[in-house]
N, C-alpha and C. Protein backbone atom coordinates (compact mmCIF):
# COMPACT_ATOMS: atom_id res chain seq x y z
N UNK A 1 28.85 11.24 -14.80
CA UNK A 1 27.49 10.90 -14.46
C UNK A 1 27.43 10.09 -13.17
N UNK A 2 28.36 9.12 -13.01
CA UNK A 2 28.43 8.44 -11.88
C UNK A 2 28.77 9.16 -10.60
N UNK A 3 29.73 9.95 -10.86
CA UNK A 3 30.10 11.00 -10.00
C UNK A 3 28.61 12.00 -9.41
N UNK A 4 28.18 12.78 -10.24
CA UNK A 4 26.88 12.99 -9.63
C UNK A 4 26.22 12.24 -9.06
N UNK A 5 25.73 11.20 -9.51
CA UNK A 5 25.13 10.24 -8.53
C UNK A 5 25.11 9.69 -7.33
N UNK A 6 26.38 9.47 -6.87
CA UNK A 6 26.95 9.19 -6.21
C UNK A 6 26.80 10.29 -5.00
N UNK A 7 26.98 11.62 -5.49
CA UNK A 7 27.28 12.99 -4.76
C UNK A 7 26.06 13.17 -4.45
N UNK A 8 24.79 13.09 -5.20
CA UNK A 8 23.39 12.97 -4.83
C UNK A 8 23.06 12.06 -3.61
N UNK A 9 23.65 10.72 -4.24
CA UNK A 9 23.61 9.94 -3.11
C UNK A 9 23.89 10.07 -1.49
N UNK A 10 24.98 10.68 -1.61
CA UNK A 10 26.25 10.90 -0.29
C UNK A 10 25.26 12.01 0.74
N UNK A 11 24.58 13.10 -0.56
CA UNK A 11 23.99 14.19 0.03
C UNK A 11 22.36 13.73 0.52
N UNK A 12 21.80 12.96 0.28
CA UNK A 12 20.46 12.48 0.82
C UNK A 12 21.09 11.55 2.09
N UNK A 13 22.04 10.78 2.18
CA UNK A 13 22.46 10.10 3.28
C UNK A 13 22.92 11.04 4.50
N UNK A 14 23.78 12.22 4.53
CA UNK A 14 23.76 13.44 5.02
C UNK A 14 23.17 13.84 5.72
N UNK A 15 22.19 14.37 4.77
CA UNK A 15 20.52 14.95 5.50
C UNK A 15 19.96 14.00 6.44
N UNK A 16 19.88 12.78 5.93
CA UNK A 16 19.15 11.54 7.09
C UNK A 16 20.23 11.33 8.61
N UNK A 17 21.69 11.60 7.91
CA UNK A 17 22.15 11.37 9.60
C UNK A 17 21.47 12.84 10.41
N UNK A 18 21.51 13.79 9.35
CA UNK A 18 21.55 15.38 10.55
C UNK A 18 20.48 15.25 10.75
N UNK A 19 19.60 14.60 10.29
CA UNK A 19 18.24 14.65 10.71
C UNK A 19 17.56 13.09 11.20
N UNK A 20 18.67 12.68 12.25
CA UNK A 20 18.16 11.49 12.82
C UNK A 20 16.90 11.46 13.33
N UNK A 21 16.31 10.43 13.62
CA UNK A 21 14.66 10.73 14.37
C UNK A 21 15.50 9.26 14.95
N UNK A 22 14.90 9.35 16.62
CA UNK A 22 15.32 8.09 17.59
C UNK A 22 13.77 7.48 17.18
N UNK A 23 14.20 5.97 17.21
CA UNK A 23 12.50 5.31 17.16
C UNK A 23 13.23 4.02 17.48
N UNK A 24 11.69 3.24 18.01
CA UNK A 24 11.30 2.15 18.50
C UNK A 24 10.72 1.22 18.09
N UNK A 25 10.48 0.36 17.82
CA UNK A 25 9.25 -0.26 17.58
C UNK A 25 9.55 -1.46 18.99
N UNK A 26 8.77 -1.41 20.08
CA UNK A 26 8.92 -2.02 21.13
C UNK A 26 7.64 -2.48 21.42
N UNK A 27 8.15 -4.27 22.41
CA UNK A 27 7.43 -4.95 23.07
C UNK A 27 8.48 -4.76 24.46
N UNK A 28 7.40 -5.72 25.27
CA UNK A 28 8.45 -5.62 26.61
C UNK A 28 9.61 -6.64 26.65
N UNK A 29 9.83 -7.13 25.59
CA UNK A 29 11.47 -7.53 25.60
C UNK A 29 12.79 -6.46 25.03
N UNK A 30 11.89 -5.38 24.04
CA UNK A 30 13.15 -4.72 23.32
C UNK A 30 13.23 -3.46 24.12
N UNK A 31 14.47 -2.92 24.12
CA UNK A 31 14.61 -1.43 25.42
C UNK A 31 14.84 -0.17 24.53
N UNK A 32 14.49 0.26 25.42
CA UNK A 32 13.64 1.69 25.02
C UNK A 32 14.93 2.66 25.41
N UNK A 33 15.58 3.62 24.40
CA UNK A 33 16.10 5.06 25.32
C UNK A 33 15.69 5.50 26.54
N UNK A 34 16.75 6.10 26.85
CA UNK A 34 15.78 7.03 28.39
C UNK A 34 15.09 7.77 27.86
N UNK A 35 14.82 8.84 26.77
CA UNK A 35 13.88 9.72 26.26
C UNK A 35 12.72 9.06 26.10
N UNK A 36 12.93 7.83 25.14
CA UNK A 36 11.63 7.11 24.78
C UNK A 36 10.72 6.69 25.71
N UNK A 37 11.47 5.68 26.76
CA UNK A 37 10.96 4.99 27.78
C UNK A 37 10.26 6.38 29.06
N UNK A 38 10.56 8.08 28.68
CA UNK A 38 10.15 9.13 29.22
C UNK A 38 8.79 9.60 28.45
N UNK A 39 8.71 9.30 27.40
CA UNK A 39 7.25 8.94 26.50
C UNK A 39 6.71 8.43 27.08
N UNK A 40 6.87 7.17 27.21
CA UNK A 40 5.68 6.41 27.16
C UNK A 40 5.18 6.18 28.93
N UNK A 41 6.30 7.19 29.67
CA UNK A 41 5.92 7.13 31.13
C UNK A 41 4.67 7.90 31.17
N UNK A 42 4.80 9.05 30.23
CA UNK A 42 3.72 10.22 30.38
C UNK A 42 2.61 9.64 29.86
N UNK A 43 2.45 8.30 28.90
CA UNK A 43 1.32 7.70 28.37
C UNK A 43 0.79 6.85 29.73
N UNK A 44 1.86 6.12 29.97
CA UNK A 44 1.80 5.16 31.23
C UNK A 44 0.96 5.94 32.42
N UNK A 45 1.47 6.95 32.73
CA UNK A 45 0.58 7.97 33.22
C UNK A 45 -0.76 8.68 33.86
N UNK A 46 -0.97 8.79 32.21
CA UNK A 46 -2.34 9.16 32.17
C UNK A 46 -3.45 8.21 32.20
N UNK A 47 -3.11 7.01 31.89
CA UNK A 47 -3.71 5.91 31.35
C UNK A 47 -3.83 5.41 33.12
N UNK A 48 -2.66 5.50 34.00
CA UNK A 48 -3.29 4.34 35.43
C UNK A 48 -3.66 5.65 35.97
N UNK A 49 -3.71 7.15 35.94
CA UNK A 49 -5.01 8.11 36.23
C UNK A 49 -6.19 8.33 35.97
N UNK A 50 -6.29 7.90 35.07
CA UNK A 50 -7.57 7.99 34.60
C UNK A 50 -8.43 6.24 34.53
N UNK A 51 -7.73 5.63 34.94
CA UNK A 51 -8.44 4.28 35.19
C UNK A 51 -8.75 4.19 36.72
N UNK A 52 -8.00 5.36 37.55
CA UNK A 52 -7.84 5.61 38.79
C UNK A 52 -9.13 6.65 38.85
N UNK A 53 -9.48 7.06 38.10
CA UNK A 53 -10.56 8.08 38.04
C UNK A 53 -9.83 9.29 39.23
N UNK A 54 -8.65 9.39 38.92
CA UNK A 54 -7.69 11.27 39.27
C UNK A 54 -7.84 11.97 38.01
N UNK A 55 -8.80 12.93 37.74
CA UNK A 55 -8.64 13.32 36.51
C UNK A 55 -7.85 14.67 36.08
N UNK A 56 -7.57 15.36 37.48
CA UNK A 56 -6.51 16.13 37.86
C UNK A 56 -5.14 15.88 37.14
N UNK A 57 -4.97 14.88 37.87
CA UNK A 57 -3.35 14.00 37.04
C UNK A 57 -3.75 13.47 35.83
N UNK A 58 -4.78 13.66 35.42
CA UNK A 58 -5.18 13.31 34.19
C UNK A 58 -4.40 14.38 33.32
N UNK A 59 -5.38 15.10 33.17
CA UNK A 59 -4.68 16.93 32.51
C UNK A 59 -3.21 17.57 32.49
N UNK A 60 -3.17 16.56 33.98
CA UNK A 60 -0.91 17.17 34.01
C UNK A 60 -0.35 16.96 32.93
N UNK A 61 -0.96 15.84 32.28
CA UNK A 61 0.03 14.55 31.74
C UNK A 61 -0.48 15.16 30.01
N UNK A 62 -1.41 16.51 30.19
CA UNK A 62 -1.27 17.50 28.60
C UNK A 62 -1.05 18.55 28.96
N UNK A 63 -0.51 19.36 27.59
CA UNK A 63 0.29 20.83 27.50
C UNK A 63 -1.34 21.92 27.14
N UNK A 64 -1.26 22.70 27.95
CA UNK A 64 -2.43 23.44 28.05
C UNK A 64 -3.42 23.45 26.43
N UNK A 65 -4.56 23.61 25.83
CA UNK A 65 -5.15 23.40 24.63
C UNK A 65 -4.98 22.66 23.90
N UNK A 66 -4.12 21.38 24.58
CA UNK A 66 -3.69 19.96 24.02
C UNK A 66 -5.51 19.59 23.26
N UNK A 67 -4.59 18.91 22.23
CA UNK A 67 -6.17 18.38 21.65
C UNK A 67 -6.43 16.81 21.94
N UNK A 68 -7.59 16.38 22.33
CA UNK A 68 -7.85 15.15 22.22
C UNK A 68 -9.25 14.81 21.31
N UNK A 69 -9.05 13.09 20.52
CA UNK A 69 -9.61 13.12 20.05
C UNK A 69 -10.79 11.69 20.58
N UNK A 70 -11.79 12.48 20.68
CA UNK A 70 -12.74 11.24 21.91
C UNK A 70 -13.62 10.37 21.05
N UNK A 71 -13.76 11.21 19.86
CA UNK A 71 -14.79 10.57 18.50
C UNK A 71 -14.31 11.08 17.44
N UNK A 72 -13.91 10.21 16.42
CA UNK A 72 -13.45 10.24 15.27
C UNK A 72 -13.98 11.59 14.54
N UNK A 73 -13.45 12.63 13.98
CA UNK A 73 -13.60 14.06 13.50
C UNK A 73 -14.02 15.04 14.32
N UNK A 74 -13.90 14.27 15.81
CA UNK A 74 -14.27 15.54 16.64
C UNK A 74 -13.42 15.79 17.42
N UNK A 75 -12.35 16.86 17.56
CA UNK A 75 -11.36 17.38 18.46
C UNK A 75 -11.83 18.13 19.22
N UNK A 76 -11.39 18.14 20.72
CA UNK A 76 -11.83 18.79 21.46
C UNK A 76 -10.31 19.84 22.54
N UNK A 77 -10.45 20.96 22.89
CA UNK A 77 -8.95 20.95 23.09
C UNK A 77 -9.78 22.17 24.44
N UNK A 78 -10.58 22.22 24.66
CA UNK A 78 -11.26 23.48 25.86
C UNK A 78 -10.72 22.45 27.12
N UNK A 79 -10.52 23.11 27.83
CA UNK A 79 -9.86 22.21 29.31
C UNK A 79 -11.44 21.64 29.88
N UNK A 80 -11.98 22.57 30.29
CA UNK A 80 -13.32 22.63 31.10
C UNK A 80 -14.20 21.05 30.73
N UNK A 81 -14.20 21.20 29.11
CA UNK A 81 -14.54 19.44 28.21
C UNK A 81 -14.20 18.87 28.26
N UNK A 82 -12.49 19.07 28.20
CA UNK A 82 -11.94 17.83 28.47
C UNK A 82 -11.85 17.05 29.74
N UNK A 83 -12.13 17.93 30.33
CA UNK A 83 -11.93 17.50 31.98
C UNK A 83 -13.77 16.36 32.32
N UNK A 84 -14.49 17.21 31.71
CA UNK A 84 -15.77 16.75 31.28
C UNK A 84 -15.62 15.27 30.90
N UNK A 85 -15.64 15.23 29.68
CA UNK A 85 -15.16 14.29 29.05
C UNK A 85 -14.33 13.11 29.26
N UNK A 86 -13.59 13.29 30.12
CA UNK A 86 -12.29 12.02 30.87
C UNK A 86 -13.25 11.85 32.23
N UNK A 87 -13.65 12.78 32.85
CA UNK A 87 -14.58 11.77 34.24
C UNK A 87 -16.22 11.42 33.28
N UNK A 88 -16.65 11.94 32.70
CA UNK A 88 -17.63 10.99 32.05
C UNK A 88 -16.78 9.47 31.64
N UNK A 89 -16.37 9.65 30.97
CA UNK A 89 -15.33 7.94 30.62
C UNK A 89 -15.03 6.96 31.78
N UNK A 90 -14.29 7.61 33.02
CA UNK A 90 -13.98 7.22 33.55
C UNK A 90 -15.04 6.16 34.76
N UNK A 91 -16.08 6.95 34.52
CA UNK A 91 -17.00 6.08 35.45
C UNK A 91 -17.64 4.76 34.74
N UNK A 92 -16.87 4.76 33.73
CA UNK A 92 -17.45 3.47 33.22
C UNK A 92 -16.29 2.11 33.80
N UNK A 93 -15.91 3.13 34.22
CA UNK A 93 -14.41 2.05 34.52
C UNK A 93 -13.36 1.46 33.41
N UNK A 94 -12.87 1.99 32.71
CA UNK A 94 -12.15 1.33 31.56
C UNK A 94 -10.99 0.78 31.96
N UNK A 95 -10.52 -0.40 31.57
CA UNK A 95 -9.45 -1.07 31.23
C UNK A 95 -8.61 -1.01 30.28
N UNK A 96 -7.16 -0.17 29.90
CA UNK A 96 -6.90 -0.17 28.67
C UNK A 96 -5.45 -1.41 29.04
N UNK A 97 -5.31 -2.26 27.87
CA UNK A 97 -4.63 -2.64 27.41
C UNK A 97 -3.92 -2.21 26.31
N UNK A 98 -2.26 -2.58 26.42
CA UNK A 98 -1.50 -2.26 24.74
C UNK A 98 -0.57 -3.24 24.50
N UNK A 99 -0.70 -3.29 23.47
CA UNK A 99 -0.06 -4.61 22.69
C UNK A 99 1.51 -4.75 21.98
N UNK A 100 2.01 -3.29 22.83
CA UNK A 100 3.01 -2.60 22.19
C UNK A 100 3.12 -1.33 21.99
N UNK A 101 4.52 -1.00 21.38
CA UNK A 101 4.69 0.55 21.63
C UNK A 101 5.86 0.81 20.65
N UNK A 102 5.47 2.02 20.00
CA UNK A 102 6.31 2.92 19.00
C UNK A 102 6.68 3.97 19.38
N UNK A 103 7.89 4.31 19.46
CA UNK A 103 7.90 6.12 19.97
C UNK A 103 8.77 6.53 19.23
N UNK A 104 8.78 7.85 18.36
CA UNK A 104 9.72 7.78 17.40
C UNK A 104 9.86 9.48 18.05
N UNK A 105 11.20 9.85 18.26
CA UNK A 105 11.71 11.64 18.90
C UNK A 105 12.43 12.16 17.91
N UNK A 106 12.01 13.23 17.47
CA UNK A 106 13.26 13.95 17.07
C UNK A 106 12.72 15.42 17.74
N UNK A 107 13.67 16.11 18.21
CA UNK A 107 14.29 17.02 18.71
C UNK A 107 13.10 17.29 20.07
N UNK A 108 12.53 17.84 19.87
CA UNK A 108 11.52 18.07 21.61
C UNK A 108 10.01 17.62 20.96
N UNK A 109 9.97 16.98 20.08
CA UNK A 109 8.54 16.40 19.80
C UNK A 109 8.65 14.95 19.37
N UNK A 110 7.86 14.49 20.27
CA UNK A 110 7.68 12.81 19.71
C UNK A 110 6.18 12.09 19.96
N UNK A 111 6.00 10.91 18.58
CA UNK A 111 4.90 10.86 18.50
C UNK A 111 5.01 9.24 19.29
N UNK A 112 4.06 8.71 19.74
CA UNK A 112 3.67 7.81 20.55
C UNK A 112 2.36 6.71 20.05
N UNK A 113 2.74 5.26 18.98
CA UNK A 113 1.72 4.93 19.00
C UNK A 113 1.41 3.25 19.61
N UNK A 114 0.17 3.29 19.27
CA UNK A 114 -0.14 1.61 20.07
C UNK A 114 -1.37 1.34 19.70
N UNK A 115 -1.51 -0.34 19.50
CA UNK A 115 -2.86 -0.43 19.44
C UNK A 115 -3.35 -0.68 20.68
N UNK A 116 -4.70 -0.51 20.95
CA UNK A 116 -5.36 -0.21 22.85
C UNK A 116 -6.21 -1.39 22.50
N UNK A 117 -6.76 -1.98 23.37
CA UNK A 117 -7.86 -2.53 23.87
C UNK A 117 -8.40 -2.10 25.33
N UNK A 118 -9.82 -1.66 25.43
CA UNK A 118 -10.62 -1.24 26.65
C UNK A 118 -11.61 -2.20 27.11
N UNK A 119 -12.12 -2.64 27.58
CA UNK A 119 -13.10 -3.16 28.46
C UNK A 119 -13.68 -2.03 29.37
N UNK A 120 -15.05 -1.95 29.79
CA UNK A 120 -15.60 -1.21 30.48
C UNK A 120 -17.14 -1.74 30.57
N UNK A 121 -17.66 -0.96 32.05
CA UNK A 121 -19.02 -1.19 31.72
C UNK A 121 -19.99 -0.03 32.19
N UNK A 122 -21.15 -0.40 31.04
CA UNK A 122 -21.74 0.58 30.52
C UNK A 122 -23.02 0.85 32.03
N UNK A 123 -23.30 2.08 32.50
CA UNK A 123 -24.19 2.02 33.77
C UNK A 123 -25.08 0.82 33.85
N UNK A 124 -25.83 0.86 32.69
CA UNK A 124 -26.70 -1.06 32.80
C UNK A 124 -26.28 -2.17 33.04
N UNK A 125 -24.73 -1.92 32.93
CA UNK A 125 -24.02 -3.35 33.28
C UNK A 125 -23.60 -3.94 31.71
N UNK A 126 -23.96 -3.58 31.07
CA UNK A 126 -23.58 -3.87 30.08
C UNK A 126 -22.14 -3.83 29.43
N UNK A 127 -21.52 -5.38 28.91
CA UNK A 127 -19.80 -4.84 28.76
C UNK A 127 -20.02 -4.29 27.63
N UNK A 128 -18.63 -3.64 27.37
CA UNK A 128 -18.39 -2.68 26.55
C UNK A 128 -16.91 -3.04 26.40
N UNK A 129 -16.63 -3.07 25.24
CA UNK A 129 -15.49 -3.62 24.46
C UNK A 129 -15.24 -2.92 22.93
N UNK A 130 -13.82 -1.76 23.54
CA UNK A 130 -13.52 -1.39 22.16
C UNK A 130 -11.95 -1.49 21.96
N UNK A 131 -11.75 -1.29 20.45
CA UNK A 131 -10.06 -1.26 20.32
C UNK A 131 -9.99 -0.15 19.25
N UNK A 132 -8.49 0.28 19.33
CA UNK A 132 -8.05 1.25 18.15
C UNK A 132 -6.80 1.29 17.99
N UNK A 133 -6.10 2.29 17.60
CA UNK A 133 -5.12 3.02 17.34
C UNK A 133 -4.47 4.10 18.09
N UNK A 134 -4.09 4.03 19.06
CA UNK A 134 -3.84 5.62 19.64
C UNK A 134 -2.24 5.93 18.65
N UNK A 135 -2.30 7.36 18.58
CA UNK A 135 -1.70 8.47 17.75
C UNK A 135 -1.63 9.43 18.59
N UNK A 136 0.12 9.54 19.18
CA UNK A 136 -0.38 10.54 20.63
C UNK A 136 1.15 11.55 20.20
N UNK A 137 0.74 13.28 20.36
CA UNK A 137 2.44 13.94 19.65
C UNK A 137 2.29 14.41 21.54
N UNK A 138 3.66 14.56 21.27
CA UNK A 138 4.26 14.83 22.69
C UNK A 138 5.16 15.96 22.74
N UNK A 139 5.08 16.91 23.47
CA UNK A 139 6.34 17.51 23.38
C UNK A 139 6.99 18.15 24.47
N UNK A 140 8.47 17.55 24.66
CA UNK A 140 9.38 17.60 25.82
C UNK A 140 9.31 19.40 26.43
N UNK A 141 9.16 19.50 27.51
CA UNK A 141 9.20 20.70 28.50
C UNK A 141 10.84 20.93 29.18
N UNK A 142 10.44 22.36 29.06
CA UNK A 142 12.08 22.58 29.67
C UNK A 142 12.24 21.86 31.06
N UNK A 143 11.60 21.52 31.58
CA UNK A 143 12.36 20.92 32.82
C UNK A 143 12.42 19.35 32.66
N UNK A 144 12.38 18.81 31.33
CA UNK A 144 12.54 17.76 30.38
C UNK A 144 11.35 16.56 30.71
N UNK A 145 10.06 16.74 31.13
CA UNK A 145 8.98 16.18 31.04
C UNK A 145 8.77 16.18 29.89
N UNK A 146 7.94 15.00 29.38
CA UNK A 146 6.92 15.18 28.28
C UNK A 146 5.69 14.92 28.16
N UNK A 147 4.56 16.22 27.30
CA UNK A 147 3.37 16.14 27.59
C UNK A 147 2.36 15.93 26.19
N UNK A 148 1.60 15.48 26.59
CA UNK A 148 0.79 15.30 25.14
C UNK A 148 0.30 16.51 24.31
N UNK A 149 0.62 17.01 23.32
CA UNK A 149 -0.05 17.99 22.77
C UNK A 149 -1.15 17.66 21.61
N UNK A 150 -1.45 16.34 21.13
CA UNK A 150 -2.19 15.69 20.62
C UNK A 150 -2.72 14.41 21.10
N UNK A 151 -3.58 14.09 21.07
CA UNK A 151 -4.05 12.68 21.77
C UNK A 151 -5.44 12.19 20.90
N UNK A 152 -4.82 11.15 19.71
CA UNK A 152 -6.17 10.43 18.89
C UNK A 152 -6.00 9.13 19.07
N UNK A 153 -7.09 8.23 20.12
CA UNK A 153 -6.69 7.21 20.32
C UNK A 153 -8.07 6.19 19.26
N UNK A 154 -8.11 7.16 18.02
CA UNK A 154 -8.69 7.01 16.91
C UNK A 154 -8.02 6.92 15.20
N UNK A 155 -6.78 6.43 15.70
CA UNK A 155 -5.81 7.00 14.71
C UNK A 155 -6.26 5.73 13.82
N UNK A 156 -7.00 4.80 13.90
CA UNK A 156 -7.19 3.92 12.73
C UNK A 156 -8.67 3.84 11.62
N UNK A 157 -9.00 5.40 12.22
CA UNK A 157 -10.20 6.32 11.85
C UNK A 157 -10.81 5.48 10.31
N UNK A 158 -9.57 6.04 9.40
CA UNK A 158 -9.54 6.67 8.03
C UNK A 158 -9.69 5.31 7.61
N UNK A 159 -8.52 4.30 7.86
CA UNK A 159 -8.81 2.58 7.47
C UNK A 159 -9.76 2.51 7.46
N UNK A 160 -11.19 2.80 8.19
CA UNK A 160 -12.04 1.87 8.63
C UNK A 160 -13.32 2.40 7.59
N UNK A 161 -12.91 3.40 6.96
CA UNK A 161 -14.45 4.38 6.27
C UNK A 161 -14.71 3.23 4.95
């Protein structure tokens, strides 16, 4: 009996090495892989483009019908909207802040999260102050970029109902 157990044991430990996943849980003191720290460049990215209002280099930085999520249950993944959608934002001027960073890879997909804080202001002048969750999947390109193929920077949606 012990013997099985044991062999059960040995064989779930197994599976977890062959199926390593690299992860992080990082601030800017703890270091990142080169893969990881290649994450969060493509987050890094999009984020000083689109605060740059380039919304061109906005789009590089996703894999064609990438989905983003701009309002909680509403995905949007048409280029033409999204492109819509990121210079509407952008003229508000947003500020994102992050408080940290998770990037967890296994094999050519990795997910990317953080909590954000934005500042912006609204055409009246009015500030505008939001925070969340971003929930971002990524996945590495043969010429070893990585691009967002999901983007919910609503990922703390479901908590909040």
């Amino acid at each position: 009996m012990i013997y099985k157990t044991k062999s059960k044991l040995l064989m779930v430990i197994l599976f977890c090495m062959n199926s390593i996943i690299i992860n992080s849980q990082t601030n800017k003191t703890e270091k990142m892989t080169v893969e990881q720290q290649n994450v969060l460049n493509t987050i890094e990215k999009m984020t000083t483009a689109f605060q740059n209002k380039k919304i061109d280099e906005v789009m590089a930085c996703y894999e064609p019908n990438a989905v983003v999520v701009f309002e909680p249950e509403l995905p949007i993944s048409d280029t033409n909207v999204l492109k819509e959608m990121f210079t509407k934002m952008s003229m508000l001027n947003p500020i994102f802040t992050y408080s940290g960073h998770e990037v967890f890879i296994t094999g050519n997909i990795a997910t990317h999260i953080t909590p954000w804080k934005m500042t912006a202001k609204a055409p009246d002048g009015t500030d505008i102050k939001e925070s969340g969750l971003s929930i971002a999947v990524l996945r590495k390109q043969d010429d070893g970029t990585w691009l967002m193929i999901l983007d919910n920077p609503h990922g703390q949606f479901l908590m909040n109902k």
